[in-house]
PDB file of N, CA and C in Angstrom:
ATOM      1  N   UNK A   1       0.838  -1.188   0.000  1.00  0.00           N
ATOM      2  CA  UNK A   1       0.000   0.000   0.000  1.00  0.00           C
ATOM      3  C   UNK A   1       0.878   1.245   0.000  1.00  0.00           C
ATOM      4  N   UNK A   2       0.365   2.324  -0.338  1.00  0.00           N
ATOM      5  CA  UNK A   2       0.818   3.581  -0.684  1.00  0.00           C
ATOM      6  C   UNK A   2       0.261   4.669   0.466  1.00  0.00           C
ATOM      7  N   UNK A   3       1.368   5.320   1.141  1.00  0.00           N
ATOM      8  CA  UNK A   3       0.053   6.355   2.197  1.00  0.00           C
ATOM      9  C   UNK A   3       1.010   7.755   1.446  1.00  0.00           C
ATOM     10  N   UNK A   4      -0.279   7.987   1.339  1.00  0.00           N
ATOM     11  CA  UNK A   4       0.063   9.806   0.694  1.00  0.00           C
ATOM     12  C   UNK A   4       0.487  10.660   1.627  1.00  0.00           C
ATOM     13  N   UNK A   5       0.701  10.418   2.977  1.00  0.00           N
ATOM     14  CA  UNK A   5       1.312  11.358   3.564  1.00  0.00           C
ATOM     15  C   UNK A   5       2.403  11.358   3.763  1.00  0.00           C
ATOM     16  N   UNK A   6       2.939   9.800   3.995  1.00  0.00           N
ATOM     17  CA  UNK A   6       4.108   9.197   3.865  1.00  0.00           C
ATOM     18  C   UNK A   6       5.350  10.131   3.008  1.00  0.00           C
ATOM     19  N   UNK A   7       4.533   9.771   1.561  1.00  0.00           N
ATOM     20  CA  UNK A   7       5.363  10.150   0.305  1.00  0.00           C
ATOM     21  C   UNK A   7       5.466  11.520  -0.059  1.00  0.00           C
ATOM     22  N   UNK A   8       4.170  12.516   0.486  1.00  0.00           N
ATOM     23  CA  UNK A   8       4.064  13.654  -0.282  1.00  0.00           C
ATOM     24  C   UNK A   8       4.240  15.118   0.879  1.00  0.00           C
ATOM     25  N   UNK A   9       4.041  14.266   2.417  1.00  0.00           N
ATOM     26  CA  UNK A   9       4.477  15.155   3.408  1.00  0.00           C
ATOM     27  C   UNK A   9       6.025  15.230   4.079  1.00  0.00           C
ATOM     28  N   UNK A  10       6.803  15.878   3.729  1.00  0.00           N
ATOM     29  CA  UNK A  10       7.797  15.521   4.564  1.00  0.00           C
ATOM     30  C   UNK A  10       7.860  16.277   5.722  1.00  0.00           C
ATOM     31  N   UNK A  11       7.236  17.873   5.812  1.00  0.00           N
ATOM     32  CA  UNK A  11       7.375  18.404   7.254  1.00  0.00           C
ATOM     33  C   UNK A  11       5.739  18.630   7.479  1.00  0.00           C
ATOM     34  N   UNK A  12       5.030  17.436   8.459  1.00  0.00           N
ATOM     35  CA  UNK A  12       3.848  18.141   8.360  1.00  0.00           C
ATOM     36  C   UNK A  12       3.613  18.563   9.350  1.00  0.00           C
ATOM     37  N   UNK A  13       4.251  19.299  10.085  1.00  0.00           N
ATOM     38  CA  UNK A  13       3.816  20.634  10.934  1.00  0.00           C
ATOM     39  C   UNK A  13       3.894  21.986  10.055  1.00  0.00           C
ATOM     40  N   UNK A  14       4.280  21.568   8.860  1.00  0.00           N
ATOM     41  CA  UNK A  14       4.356  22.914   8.105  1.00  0.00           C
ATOM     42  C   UNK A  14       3.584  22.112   6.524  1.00  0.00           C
ATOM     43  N   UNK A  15       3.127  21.735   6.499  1.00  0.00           N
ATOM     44  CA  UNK A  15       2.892  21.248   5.597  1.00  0.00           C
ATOM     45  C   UNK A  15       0.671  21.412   5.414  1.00  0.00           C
ATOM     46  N   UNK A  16       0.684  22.037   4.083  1.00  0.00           N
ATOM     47  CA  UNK A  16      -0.918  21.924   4.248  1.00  0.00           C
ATOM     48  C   UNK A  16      -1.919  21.522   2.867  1.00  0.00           C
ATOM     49  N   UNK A  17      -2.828  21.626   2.768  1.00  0.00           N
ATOM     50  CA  UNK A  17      -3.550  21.128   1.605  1.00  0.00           C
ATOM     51  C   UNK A  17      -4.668  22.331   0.910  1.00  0.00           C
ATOM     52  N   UNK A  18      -3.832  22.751  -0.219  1.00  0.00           N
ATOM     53  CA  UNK A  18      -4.948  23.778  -0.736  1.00  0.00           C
ATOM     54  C   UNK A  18      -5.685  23.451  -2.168  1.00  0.00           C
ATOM     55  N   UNK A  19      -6.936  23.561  -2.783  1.00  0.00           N
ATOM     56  CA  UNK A  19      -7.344  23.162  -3.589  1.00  0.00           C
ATOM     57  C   UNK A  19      -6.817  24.405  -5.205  1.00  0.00           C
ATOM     58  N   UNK A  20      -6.894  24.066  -5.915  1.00  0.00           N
ATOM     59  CA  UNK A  20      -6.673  25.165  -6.978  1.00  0.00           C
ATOM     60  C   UNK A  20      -7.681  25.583  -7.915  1.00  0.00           C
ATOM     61  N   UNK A  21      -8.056  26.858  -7.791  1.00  0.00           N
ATOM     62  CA  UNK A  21      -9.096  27.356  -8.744  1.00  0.00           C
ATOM     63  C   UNK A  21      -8.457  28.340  -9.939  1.00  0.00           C
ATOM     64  N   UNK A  22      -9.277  27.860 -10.959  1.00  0.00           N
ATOM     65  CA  UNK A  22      -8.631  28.648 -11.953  1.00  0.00           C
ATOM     66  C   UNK A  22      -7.721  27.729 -13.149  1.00  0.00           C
ATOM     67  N   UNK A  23      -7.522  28.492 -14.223  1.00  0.00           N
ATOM     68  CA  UNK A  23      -6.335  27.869 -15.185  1.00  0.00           C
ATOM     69  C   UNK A  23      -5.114  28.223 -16.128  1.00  0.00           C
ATOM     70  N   UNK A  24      -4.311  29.424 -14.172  1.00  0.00           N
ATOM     71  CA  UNK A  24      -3.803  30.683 -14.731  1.00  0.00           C
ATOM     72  C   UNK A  24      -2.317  29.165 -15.155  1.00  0.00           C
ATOM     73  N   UNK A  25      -2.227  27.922 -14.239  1.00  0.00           N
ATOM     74  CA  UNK A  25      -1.212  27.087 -14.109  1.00  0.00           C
ATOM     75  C   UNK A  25      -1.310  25.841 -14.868  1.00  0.00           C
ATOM     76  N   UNK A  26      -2.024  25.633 -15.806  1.00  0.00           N
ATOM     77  CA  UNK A  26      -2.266  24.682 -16.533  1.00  0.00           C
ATOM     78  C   UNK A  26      -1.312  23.586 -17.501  1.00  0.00           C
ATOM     79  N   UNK A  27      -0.362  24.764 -18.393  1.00  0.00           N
ATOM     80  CA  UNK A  27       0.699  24.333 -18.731  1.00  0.00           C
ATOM     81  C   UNK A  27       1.902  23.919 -17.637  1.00  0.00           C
ATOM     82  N   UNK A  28       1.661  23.985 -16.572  1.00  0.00           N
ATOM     83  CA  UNK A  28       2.774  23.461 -15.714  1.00  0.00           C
ATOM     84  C   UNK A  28       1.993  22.154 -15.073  1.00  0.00           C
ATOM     85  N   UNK A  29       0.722  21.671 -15.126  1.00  0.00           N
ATOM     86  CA  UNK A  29       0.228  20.861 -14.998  1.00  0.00           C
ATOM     87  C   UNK A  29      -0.884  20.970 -13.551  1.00  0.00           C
ATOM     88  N   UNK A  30      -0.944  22.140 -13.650  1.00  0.00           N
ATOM     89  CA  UNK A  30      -1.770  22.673 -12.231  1.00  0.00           C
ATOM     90  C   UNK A  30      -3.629  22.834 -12.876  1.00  0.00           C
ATOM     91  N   UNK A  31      -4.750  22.080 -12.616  1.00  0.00           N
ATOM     92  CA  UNK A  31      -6.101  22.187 -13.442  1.00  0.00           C
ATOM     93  C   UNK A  31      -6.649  22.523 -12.225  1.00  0.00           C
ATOM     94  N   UNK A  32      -8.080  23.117 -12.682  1.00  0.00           N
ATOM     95  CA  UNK A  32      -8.765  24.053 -11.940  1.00  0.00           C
ATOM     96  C   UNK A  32      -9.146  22.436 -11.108  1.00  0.00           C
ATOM     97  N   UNK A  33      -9.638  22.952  -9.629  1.00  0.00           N
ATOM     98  CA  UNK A  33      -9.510  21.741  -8.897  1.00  0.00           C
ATOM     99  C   UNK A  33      -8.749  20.808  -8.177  1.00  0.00           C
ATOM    100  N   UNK A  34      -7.540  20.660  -8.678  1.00  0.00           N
ATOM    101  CA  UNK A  34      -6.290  20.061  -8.421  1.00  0.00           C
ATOM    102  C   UNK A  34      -6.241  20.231  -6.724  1.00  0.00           C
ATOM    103  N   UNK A  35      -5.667  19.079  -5.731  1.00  0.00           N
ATOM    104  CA  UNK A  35      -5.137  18.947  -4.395  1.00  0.00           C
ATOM    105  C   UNK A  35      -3.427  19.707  -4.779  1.00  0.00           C
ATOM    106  N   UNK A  36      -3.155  20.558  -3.991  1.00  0.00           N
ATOM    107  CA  UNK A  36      -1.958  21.192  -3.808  1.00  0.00           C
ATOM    108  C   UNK A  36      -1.586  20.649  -2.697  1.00  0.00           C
ATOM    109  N   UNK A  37      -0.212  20.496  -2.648  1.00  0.00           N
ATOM    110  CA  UNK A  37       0.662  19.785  -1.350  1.00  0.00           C
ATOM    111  C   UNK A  37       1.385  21.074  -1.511  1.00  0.00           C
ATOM    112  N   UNK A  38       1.678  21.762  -0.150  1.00  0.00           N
ATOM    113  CA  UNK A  38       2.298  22.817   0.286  1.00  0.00           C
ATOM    114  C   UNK A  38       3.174  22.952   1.535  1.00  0.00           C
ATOM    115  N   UNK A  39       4.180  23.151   1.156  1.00  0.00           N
ATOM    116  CA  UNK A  39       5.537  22.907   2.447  1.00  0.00           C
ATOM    117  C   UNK A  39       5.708  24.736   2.813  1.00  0.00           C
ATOM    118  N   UNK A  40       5.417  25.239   3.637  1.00  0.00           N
ATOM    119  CA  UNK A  40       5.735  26.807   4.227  1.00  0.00           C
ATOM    120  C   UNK A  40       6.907  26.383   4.549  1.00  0.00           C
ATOM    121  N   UNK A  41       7.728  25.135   5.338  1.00  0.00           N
ATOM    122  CA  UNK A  41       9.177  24.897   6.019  1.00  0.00           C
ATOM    123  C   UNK A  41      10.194  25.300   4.441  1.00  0.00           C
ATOM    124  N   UNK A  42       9.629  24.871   3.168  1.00  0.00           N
ATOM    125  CA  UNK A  42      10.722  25.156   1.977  1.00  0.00           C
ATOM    126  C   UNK A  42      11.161  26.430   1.680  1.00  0.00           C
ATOM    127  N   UNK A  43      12.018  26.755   1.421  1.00  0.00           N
ATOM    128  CA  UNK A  43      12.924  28.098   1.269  1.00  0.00           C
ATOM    129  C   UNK A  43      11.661  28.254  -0.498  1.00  0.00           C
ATOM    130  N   UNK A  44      11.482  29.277  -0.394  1.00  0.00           N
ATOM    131  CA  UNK A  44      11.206  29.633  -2.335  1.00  0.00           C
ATOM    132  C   UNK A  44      12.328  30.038  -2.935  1.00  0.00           C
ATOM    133  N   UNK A  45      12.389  29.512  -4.144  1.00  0.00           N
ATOM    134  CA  UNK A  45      13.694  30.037  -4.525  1.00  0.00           C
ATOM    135  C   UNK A  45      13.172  30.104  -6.268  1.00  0.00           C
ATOM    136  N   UNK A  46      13.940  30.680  -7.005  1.00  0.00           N
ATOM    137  CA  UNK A  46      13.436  31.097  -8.625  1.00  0.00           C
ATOM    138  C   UNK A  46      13.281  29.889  -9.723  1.00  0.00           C
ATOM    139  N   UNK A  47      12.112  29.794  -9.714  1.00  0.00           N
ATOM    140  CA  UNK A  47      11.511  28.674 -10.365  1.00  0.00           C
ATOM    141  C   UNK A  47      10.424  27.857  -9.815  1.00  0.00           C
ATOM    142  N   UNK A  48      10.293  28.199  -8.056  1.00  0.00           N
ATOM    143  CA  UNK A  48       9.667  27.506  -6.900  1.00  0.00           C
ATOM    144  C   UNK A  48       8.078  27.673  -7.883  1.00  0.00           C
ATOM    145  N   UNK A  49       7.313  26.540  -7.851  1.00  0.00           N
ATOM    146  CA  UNK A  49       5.929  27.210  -7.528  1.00  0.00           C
ATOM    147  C   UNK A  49       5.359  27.629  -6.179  1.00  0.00           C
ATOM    148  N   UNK A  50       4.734  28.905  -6.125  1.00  0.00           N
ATOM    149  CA  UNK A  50       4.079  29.217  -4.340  1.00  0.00           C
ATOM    150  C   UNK A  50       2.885  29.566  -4.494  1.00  0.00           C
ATOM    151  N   UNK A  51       2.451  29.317  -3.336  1.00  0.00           N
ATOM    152  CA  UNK A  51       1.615  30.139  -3.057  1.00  0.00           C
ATOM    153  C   UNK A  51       1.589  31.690  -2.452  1.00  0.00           C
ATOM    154  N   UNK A  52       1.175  31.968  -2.682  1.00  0.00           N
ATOM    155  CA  UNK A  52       1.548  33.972  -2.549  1.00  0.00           C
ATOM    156  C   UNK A  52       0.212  34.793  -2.265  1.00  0.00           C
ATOM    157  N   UNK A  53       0.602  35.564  -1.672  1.00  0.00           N
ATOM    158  CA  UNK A  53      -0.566  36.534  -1.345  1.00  0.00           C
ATOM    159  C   UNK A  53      -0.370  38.122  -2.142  1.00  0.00           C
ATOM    160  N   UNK A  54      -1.158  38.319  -2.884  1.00  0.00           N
ATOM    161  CA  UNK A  54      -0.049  39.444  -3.920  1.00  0.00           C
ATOM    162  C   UNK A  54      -1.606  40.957  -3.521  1.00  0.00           C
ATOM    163  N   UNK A  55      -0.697  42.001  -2.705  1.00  0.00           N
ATOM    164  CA  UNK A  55      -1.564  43.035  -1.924  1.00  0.00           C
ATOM    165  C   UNK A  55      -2.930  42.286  -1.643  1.00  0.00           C
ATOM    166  N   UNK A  56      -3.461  41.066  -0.852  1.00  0.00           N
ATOM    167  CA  UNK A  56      -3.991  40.208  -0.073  1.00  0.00           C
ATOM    168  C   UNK A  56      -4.686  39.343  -0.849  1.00  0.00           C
ATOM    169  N   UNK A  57      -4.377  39.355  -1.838  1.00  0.00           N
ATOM    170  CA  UNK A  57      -5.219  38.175  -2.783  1.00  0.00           C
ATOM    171  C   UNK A  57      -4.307  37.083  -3.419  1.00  0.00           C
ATOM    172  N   UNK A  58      -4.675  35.647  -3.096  1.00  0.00           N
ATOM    173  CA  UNK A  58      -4.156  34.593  -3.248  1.00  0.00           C
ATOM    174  C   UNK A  58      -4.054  34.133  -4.313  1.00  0.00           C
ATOM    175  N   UNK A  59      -2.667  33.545  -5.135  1.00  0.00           N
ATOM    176  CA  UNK A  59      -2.298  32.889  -6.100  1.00  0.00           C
ATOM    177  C   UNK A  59      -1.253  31.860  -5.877  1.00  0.00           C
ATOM    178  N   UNK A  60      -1.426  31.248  -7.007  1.00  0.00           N
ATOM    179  CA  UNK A  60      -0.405  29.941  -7.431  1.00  0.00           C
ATOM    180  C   UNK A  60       0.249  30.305  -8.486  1.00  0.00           C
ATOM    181  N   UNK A  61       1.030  30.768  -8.149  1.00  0.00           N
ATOM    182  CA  UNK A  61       2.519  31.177  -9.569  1.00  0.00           C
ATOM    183  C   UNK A  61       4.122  30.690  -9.353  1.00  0.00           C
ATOM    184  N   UNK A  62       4.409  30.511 -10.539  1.00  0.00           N
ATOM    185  CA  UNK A  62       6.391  30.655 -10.404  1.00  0.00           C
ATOM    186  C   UNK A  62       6.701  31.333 -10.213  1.00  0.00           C
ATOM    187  N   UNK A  63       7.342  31.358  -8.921  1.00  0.00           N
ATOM    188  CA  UNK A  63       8.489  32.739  -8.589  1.00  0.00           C
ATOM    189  C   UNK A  63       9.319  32.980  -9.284  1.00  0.00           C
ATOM    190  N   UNK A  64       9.546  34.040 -10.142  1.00  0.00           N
ATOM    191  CA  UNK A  64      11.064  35.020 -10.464  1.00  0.00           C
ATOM    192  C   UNK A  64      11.303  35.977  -9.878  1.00  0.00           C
ATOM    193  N   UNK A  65      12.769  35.549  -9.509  1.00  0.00           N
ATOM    194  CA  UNK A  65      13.581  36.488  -8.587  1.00  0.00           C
ATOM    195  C   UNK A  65      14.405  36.979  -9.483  1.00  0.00           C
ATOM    196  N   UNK A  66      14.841  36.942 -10.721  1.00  0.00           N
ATOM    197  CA  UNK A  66      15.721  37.607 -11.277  1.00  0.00           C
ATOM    198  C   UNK A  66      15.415  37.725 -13.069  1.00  0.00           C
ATOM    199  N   UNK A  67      15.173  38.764 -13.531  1.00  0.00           N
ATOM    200  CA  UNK A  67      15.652  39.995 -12.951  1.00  0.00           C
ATOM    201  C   UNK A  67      14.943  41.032 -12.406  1.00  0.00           C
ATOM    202  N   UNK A  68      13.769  40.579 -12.187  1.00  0.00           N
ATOM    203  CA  UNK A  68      12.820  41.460 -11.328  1.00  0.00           C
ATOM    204  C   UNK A  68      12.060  40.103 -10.849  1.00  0.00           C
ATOM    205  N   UNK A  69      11.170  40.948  -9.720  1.00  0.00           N
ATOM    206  CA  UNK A  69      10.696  39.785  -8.860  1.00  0.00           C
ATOM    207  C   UNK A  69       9.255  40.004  -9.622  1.00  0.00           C
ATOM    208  N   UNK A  70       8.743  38.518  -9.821  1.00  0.00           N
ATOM    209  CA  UNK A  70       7.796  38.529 -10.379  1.00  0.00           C
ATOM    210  C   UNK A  70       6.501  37.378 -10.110  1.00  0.00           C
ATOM    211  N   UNK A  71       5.358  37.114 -10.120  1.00  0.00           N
ATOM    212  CA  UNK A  71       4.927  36.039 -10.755  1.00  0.00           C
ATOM    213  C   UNK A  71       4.414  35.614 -11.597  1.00  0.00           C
ATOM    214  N   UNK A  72       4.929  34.361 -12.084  1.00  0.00           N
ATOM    215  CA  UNK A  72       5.041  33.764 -13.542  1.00  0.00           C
ATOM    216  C   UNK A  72       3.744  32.471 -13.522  1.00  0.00           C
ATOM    217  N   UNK A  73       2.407  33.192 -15.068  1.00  0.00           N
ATOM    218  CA  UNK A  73       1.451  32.339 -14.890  1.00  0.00           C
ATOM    219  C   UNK A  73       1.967  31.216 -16.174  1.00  0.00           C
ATOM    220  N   UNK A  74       1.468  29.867 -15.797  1.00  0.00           N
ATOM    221  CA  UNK A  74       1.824  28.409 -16.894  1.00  0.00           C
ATOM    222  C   UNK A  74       0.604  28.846 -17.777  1.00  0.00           C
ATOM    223  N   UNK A  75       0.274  29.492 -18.144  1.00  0.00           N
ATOM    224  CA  UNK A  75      -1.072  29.835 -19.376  1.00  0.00           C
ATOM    225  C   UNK A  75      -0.913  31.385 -20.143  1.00  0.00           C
ATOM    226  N   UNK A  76      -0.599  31.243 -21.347  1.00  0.00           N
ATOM    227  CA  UNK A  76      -0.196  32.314 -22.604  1.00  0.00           C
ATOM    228  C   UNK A  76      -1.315  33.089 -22.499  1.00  0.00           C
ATOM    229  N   UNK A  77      -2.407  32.818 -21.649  1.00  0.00           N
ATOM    230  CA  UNK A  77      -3.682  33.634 -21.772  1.00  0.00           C
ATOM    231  C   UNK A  77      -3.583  34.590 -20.589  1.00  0.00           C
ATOM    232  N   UNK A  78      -2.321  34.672 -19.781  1.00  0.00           N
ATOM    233  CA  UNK A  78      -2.374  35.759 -18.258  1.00  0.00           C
ATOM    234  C   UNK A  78      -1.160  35.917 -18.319  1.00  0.00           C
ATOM    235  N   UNK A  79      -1.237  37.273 -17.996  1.00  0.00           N
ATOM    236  CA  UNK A  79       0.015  37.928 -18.078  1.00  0.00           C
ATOM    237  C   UNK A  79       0.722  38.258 -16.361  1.00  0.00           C
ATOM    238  N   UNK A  80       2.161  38.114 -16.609  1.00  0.00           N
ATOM    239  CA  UNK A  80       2.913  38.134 -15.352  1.00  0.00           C
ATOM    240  C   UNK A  80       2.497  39.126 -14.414  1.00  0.00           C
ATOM    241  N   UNK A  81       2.530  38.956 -13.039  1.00  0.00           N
ATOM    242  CA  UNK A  81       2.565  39.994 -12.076  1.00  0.00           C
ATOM    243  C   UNK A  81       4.022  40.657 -11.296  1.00  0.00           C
ATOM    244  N   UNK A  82       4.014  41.456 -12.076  1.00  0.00           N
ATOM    245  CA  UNK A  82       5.218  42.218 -11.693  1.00  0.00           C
ATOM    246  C   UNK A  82       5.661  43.431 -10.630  1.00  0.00           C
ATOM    247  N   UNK A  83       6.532  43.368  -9.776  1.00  0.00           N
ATOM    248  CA  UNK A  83       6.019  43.780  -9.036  1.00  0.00           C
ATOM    249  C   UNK A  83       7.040  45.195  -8.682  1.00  0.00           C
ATOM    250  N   UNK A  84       6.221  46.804  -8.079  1.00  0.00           N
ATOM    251  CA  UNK A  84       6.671  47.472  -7.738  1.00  0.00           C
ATOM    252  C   UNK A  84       7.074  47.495  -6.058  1.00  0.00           C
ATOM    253  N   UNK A  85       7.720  48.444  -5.564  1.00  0.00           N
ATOM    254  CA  UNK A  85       8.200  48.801  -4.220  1.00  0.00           C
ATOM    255  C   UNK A  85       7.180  49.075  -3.612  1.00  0.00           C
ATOM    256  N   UNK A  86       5.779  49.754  -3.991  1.00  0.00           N
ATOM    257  CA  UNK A  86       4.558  50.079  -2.829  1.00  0.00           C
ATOM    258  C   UNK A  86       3.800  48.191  -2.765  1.00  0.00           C
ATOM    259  N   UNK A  87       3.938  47.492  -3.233  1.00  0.00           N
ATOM    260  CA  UNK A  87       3.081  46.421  -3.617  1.00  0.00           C
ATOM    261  C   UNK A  87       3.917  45.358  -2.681  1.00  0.00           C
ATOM    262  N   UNK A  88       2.954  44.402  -2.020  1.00  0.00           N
ATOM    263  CA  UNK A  88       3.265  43.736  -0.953  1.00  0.00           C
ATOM    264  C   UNK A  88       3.159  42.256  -1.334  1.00  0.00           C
ATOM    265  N   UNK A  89       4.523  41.313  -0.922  1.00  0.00           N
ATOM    266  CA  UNK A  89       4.004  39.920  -1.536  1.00  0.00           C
ATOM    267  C   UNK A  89       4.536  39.016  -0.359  1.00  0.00           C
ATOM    268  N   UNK A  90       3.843  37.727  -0.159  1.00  0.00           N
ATOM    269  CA  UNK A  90       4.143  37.586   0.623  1.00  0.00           C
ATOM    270  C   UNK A  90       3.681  35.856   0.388  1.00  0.00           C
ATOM    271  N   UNK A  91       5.004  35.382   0.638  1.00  0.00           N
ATOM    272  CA  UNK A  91       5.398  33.584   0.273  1.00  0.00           C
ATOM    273  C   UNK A  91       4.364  32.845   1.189  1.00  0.00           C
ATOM    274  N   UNK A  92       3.733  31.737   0.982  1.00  0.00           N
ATOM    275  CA  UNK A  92       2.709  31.017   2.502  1.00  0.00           C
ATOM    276  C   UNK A  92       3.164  29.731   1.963  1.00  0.00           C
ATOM    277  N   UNK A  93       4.018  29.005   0.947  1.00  0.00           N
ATOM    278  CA  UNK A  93       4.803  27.801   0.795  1.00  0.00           C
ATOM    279  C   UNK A  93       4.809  27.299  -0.253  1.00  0.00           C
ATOM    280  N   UNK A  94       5.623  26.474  -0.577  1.00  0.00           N
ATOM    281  CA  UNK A  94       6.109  26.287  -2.158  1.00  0.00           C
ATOM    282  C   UNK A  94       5.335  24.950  -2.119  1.00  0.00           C
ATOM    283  N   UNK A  95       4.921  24.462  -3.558  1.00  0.00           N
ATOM    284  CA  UNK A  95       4.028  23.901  -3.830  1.00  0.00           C
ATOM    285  C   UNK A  95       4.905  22.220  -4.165  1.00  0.00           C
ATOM    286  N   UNK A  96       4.746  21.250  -3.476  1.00  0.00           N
ATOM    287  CA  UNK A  96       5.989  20.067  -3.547  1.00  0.00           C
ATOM    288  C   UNK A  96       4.864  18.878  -4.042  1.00  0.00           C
ATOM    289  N   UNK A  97       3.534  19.150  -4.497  1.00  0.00           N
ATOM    290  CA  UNK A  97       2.908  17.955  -5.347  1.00  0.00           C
ATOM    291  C   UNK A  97       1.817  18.226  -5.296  1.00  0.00           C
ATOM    292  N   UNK A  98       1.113  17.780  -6.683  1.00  0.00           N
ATOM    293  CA  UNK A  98      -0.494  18.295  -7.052  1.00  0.00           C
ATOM    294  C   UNK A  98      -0.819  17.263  -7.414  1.00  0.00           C
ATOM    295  N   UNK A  99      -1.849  16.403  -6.713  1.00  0.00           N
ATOM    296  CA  UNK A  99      -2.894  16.062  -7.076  1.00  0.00           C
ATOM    297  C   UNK A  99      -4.259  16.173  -7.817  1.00  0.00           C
ATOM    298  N   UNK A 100      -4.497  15.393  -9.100  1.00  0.00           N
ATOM    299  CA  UNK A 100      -5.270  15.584  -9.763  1.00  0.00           C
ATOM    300  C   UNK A 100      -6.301  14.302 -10.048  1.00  0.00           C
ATOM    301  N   UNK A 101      -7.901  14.822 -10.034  1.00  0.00           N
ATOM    302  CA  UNK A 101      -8.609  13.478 -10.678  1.00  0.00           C
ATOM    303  C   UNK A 101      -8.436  13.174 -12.039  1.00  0.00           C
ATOM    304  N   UNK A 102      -8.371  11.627 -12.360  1.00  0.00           N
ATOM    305  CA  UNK A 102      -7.989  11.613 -13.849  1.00  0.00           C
ATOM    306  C   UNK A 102      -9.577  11.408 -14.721  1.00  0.00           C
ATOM    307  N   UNK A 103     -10.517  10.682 -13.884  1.00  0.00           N
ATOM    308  CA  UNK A 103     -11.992  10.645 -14.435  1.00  0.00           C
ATOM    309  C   UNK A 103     -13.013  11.555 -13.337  1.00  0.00           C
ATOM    310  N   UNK A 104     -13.845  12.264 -14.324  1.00  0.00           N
ATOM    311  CA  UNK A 104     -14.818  12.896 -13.104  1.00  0.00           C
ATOM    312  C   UNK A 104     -15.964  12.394 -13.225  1.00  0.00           C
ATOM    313  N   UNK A 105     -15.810  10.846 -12.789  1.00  0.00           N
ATOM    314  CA  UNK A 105     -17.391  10.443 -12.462  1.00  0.00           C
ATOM    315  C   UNK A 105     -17.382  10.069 -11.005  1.00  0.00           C
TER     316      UNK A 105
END
């Protein structure tokens, strides 16, 4: 047998479960619906997917840190959020496995 917490939690005092709405992450394999596995204990670093709070509203994007800090959507249909010095962002944990249904009956 297989236990999903086993395999997909490694710190779960920091570790949590968020669902994903939307299909700004699609090409990275993120579908509206999808189980997110989320580690807050992981450092983000450029390329991380996170979760983010961007001036208090929640997303799932790739972090770029260089050469401006940004977030980066997996869908040609949304454009990056880029960010100035008054504008507040703020990491809540990098995204370490997504769960998806493969039939929806």
């Amino acid at each position: 047998t297989i236990d999903l917490n086993l395999l997909c939690v490694a710190h779960p005092a920091a570790t949590y479960f968020v669902r994903a709405a939307g299909d700004s992450m699609v090409d990275h394999g993120i579908r509206d619906g999808d189980l997110l596995v989320v580690d807050r204990s992981r450092k983000a670093r450029h390329g991380s997917v996170v979760v983010a709070a961007v001036d208090g509203e929640f997303t799932v994007k790739i972090l770029q840190l260089t050469p401006n800090i940004a977030l980066l959507p997996a869908n040609a249909n949304y454009q990056p959020i880029l960010f100035q010095a008054e504008q507040s962002l703020e990491i809540f944990g990098v995204v370490t496995f997504v769960i998806h249904k493969q039939c929806q009956h």
